[in-house]
C-alpha atoms as a PDB file:
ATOM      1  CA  UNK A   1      28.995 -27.621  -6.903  1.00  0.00           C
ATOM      2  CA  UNK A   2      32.406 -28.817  -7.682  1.00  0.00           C
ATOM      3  CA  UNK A   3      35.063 -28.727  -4.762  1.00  0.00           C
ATOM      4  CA  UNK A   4      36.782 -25.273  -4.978  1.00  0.00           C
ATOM      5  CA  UNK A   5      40.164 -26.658  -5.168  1.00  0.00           C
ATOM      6  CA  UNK A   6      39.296 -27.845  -8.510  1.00  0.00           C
ATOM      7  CA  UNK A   7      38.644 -24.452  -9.664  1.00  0.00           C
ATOM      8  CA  UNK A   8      41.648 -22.993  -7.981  1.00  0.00           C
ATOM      9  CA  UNK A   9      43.939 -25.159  -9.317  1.00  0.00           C
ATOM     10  CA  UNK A  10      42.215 -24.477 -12.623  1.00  0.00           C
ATOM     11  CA  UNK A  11      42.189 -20.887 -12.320  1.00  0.00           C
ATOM     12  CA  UNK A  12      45.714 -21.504 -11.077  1.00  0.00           C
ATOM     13  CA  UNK A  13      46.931 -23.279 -13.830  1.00  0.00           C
ATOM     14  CA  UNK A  14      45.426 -21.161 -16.368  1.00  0.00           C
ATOM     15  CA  UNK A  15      47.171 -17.850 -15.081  1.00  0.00           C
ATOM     16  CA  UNK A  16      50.520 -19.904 -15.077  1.00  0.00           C
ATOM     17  CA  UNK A  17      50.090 -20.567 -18.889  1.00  0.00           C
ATOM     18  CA  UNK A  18      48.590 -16.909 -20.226  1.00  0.00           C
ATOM     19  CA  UNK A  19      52.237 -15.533 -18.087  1.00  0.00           C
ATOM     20  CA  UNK A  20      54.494 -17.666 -19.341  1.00  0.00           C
ATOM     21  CA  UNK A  21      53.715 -18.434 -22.495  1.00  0.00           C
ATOM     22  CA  UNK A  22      51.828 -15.322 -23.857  1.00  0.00           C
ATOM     23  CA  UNK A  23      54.132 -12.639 -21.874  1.00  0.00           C
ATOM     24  CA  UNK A  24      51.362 -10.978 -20.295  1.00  0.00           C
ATOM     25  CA  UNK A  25      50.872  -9.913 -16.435  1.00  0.00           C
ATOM     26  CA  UNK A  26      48.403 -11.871 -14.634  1.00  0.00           C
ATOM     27  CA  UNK A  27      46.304 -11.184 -11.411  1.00  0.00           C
ATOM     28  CA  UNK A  28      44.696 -13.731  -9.313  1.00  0.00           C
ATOM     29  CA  UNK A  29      41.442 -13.283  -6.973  1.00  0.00           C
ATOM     30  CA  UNK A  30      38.860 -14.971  -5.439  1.00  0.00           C
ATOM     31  CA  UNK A  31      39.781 -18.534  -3.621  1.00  0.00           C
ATOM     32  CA  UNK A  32      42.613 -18.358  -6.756  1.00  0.00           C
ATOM     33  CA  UNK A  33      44.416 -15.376  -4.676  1.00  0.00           C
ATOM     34  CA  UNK A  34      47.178 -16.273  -2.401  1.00  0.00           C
ATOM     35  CA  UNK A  35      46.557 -12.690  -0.678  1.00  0.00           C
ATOM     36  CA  UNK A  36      43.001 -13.183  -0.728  1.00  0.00           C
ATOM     37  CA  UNK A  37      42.401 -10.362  -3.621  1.00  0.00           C
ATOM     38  CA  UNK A  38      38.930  -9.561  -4.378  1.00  0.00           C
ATOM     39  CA  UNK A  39      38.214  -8.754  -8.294  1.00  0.00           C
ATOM     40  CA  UNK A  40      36.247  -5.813  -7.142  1.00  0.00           C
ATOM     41  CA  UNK A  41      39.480  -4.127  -5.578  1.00  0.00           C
ATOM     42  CA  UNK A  42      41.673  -5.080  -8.080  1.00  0.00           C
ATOM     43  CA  UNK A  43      39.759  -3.629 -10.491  1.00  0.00           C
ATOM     44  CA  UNK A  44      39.274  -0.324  -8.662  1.00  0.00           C
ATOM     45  CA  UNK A  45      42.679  -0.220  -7.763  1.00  0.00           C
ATOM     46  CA  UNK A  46      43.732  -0.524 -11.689  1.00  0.00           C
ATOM     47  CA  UNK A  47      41.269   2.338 -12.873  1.00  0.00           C
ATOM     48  CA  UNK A  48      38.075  -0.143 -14.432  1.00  0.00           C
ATOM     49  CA  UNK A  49      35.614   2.013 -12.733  1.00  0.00           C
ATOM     50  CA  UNK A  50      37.505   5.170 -14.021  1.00  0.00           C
ATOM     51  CA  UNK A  51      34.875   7.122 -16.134  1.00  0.00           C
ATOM     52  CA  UNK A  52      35.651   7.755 -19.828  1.00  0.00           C
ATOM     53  CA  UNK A  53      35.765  11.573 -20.421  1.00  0.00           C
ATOM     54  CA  UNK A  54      32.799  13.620 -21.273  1.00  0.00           C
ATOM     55  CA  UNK A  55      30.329  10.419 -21.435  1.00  0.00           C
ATOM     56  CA  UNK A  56      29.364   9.142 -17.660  1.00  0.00           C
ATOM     57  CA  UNK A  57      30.144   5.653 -18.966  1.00  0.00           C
ATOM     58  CA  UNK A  58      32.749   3.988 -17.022  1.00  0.00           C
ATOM     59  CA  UNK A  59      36.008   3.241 -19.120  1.00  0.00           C
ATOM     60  CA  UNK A  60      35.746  -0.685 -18.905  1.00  0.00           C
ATOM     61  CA  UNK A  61      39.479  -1.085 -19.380  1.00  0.00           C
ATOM     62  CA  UNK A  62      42.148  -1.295 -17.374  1.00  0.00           C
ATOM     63  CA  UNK A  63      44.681   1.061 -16.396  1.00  0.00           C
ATOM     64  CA  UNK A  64      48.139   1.293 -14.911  1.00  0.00           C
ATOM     65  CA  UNK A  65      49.213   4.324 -13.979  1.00  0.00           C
ATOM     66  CA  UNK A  66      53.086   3.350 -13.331  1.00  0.00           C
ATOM     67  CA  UNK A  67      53.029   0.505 -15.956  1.00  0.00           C
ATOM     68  CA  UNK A  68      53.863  -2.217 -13.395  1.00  0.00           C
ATOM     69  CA  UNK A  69      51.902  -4.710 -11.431  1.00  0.00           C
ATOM     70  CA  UNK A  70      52.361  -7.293  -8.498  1.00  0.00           C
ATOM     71  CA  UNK A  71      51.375 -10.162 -10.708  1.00  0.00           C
ATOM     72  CA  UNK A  72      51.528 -13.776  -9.770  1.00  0.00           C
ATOM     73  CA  UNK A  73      52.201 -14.707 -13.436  1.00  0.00           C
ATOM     74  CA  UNK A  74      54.045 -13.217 -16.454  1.00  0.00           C
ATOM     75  CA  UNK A  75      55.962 -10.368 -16.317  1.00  0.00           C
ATOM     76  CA  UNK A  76      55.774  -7.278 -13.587  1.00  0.00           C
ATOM     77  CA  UNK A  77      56.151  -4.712 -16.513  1.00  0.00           C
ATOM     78  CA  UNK A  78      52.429  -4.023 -18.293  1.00  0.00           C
ATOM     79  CA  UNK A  79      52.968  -4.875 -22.053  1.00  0.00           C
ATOM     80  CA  UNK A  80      50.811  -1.830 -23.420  1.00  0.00           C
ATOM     81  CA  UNK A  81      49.877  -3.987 -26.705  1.00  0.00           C
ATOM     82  CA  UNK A  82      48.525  -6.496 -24.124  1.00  0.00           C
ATOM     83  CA  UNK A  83      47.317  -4.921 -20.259  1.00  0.00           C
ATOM     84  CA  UNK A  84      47.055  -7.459 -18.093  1.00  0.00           C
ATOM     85  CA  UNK A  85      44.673 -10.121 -17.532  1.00  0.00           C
ATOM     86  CA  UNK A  86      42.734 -11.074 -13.778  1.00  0.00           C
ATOM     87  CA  UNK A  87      42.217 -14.594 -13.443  1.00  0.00           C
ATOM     88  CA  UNK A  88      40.012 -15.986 -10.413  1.00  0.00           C
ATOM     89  CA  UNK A  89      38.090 -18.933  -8.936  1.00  0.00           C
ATOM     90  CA  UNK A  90      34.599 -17.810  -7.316  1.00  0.00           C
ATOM     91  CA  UNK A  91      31.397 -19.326  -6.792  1.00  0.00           C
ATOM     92  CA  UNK A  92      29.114 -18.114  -9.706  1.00  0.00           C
ATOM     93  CA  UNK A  93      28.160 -14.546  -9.612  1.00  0.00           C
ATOM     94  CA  UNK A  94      24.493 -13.765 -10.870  1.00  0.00           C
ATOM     95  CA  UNK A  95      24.658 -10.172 -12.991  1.00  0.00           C
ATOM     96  CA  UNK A  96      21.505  -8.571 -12.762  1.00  0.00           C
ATOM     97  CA  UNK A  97      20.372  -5.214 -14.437  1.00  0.00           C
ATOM     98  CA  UNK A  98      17.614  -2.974 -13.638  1.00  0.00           C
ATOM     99  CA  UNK A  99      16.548   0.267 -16.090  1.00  0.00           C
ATOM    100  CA  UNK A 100      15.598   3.486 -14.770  1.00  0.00           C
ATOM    101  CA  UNK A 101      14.307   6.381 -16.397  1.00  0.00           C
ATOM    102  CA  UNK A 102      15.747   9.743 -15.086  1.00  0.00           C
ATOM    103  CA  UNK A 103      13.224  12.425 -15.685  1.00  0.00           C
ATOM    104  CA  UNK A 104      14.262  15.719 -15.451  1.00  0.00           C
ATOM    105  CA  UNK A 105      12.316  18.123 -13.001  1.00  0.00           C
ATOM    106  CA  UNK A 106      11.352  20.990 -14.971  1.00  0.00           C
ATOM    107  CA  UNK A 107      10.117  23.006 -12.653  1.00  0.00           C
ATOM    108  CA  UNK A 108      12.966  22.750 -10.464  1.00  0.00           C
ATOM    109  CA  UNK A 109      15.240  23.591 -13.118  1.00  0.00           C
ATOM    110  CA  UNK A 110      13.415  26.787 -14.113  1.00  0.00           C
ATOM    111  CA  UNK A 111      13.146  28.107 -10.325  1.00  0.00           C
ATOM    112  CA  UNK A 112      15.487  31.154  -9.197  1.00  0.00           C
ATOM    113  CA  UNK A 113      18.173  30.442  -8.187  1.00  0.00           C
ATOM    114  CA  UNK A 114      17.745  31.657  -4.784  1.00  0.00           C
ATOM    115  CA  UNK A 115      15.156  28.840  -4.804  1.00  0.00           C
ATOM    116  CA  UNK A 116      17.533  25.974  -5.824  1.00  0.00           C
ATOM    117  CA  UNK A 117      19.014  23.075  -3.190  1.00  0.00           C
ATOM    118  CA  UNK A 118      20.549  21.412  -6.174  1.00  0.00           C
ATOM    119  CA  UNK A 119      23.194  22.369  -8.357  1.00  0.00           C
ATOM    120  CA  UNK A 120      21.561  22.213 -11.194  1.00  0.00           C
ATOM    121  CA  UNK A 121      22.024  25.807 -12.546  1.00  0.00           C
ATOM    122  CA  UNK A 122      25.943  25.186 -12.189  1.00  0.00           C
ATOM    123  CA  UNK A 123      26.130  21.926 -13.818  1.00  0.00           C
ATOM    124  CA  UNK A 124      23.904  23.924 -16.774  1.00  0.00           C
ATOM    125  CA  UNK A 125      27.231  26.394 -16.683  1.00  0.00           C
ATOM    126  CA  UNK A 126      29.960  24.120 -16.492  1.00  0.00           C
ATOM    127  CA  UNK A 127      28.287  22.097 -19.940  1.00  0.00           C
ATOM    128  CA  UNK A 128      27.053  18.757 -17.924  1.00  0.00           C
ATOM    129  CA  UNK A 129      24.577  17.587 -19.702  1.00  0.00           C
ATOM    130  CA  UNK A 130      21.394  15.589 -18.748  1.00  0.00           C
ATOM    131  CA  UNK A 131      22.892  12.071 -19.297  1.00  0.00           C
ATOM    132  CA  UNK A 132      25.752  12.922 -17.572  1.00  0.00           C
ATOM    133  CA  UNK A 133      23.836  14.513 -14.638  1.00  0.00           C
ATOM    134  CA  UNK A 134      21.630  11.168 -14.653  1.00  0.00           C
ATOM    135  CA  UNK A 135      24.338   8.967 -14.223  1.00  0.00           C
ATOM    136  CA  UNK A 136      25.696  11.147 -11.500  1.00  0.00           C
ATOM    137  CA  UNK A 137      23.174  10.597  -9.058  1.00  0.00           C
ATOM    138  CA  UNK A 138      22.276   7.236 -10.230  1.00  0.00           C
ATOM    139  CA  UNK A 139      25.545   6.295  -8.593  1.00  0.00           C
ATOM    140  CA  UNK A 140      24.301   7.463  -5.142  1.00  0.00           C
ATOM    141  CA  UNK A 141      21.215   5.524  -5.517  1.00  0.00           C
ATOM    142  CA  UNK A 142      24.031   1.947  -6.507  1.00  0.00           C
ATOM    143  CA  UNK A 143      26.395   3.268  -3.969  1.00  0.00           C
ATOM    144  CA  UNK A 144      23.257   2.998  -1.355  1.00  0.00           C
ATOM    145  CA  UNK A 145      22.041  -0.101  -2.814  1.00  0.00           C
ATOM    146  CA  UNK A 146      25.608  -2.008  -2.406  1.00  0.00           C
ATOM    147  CA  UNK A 147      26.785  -3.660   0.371  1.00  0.00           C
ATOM    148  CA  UNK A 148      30.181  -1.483   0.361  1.00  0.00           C
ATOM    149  CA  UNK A 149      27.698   1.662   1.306  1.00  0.00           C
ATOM    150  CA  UNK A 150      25.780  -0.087   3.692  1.00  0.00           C
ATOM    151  CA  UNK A 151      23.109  -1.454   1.393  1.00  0.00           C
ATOM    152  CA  UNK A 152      22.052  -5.391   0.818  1.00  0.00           C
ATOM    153  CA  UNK A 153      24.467  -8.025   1.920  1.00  0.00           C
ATOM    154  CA  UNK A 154      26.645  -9.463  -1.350  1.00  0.00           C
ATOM    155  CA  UNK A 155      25.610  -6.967  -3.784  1.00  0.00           C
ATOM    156  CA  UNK A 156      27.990  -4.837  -5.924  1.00  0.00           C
ATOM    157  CA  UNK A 157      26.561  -1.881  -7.956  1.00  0.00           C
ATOM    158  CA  UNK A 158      27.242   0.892 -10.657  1.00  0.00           C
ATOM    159  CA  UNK A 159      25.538   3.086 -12.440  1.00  0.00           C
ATOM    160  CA  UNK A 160      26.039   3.126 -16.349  1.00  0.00           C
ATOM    161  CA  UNK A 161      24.147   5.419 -18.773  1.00  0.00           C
ATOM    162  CA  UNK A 162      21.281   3.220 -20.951  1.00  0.00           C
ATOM    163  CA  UNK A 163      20.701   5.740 -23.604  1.00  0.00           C
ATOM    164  CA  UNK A 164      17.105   6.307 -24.119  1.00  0.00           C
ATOM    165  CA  UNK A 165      13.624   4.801 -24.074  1.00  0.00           C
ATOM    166  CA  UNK A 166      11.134   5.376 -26.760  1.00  0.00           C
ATOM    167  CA  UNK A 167       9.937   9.245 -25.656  1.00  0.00           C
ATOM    168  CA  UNK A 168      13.387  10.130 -25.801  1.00  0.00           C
ATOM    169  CA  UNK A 169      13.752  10.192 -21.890  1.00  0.00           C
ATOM    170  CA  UNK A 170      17.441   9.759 -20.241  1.00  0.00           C
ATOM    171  CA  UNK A 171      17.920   5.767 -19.007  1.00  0.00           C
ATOM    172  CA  UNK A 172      20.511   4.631 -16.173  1.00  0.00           C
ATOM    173  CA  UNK A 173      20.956   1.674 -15.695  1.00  0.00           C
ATOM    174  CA  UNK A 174      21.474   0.116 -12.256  1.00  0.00           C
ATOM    175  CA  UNK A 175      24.574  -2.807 -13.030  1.00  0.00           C
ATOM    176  CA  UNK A 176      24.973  -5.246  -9.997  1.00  0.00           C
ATOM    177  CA  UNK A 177      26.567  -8.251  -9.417  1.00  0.00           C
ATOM    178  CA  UNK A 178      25.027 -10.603  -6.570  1.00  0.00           C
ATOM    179  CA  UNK A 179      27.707 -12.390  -5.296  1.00  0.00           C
ATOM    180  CA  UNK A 180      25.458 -14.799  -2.983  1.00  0.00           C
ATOM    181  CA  UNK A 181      21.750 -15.422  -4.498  1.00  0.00           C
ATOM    182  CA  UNK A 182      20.569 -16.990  -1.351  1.00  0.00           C
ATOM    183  CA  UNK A 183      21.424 -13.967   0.902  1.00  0.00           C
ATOM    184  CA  UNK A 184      20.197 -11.315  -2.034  1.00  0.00           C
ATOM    185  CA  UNK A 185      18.519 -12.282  -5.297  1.00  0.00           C
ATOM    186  CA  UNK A 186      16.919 -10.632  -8.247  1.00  0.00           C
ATOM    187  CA  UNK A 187      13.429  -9.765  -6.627  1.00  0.00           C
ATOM    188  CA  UNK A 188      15.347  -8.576  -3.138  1.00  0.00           C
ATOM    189  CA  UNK A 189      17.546  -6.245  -5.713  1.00  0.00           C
ATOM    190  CA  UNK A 190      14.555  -5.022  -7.641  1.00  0.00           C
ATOM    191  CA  UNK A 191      12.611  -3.954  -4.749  1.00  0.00           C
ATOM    192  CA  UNK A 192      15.620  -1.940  -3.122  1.00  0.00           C
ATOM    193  CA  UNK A 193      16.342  -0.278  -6.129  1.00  0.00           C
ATOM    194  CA  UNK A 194      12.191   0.606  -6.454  1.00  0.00           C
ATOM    195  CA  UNK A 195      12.403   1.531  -2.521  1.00  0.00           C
ATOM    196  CA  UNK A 196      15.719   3.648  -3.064  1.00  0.00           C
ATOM    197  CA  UNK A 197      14.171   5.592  -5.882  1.00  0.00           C
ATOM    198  CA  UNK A 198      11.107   6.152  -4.248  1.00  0.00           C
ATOM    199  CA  UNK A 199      12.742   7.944  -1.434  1.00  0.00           C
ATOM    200  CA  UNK A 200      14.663   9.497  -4.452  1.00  0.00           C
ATOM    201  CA  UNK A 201      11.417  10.978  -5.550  1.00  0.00           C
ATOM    202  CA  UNK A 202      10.533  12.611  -2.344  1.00  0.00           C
ATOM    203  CA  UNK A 203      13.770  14.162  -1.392  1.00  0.00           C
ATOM    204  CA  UNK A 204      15.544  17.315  -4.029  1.00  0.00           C
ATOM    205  CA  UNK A 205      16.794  15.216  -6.661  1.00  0.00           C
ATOM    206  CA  UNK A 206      17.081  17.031  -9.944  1.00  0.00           C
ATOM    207  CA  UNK A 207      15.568  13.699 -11.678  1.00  0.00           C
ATOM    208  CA  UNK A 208      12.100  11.973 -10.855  1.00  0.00           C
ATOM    209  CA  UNK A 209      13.059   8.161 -11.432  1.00  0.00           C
ATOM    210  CA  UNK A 210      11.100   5.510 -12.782  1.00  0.00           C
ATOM    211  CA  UNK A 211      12.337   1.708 -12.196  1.00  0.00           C
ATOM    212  CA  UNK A 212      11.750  -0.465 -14.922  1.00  0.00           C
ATOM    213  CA  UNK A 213      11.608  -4.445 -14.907  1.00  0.00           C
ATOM    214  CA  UNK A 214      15.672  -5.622 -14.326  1.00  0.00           C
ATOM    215  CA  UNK A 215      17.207  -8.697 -16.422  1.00  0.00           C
ATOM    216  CA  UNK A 216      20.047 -11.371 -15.731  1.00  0.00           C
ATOM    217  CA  UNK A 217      22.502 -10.855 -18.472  1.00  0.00           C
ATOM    218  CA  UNK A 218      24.870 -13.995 -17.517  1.00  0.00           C
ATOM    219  CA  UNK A 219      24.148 -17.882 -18.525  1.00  0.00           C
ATOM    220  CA  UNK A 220      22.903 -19.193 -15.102  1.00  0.00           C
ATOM    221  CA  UNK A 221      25.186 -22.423 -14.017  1.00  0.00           C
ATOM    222  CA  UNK A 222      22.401 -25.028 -15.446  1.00  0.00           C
ATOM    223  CA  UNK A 223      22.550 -23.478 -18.650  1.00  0.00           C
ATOM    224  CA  UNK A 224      26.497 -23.558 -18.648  1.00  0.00           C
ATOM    225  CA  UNK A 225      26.141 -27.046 -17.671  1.00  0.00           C
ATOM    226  CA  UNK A 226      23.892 -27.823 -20.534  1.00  0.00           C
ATOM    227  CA  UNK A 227      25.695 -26.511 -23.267  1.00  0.00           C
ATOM    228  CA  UNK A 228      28.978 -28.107 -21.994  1.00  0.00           C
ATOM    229  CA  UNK A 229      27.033 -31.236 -22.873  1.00  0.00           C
ATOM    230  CA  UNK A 230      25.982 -30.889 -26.075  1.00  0.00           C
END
């Protein structure tokens, strides 16, 4: 609840030191962000969504292609011991998870091929396997569920492989960040996801999905607050 200038000019202040004292690029966004960057963008535009060959993960690290950066701090030049570091002021951003088992449709995958709408049969000749496949359309299922793809106001989504639950079945987990609680939370999240995968289930997906209970994986701001007080 603190006035946001307080957290710009910490977020602010912050970036100011990591530049100039550590030699390393920094990006604000957020309230932070003269030019009103959004930490989504920035890290799509710097390859964080990229996906890490051969795995359907995404690569979780930062890349710049022509080793130079607009930053607001530090050096333009990317240090390639270092990358850069994106420094922002927000209003707390709930992460919450949901599971989902992808289970392959056998029978689909053993009909001619004159019978197939998917392309299954291809991905079986090109070497994609099942995880990969699963994580594939799981992204059309967070790409519908986020706001950006005309899904629920203030939600961001991906789709990250889970490994696997106890029968040895593929899991893909549904990663979103809820940017505004009030205007989606947890339960609204949870129920698109089970309404998205339902309509998954009736249409030619290669997978029959099965939505599992979701989690928050980030220390909500009263816990913060607590522990800062101990």
């Amino acid at each position: 609840d603190a006035d946001a200038s307080v957290a710009v000019s910490l977020a602010r202040g912050i970036g100011a030191r990591v530049g100039d004292r550590l030699g390393v690029p920094v990006l604000l966004y957020g309230a932070a962000s003269a030019k009103g960057a959004a930490l989504a963008d920035l890290r799509r535009r710097h390859g964080y969504f990229r996906e890490s060959a051969g795995t359907g993960a995404w690569s979780g690290a930062h890349v710049v292609d022509s080793g130079v950066v607009d930053a607001e701090y530090g050096p333009r030049d990317v240090p390639p011991e270092s990358g850069i570091v994106m420094i922002g002021a927000t209003p707390w951003v709930c992460n919450y998870n949901v599971p989902v088992g992808a289970n392959p449709r056998e029978a689909r995958a053993a009909a001619p091929a004159s019978a197939e709408k998917t392309d299954w049969a291809a991905n079986e000749r090109d070497g994609e396997d099942t995880t990969s496949r699963a994580v594939r359309e799981g992204r059309r299922i967070a790409r519908r569920l986020s706001e950006r793809g005309g899904g629920l106001p203030g939600v961001q989504a991906m789709a990250l492989p889970h490994g696997q639950d106890e029968r040895g079945g593929v899991v893909v987990e549904i990663a979103c960040n809820l940017l505004d609680e009030t205007r989606s939370g947890p339960e609204a999240v949870q129920a698109e996801i089970a309404r998205l995968c339902a309509e998954e289930n009736e249409g030619d997906s290669a997978f029959r999905w099965d939505v599992r209970n979701g989690y928050v994986t980030n220390l909500t701001p009263e816990t913060i607050l607590e522990r800062l007080a101990e």
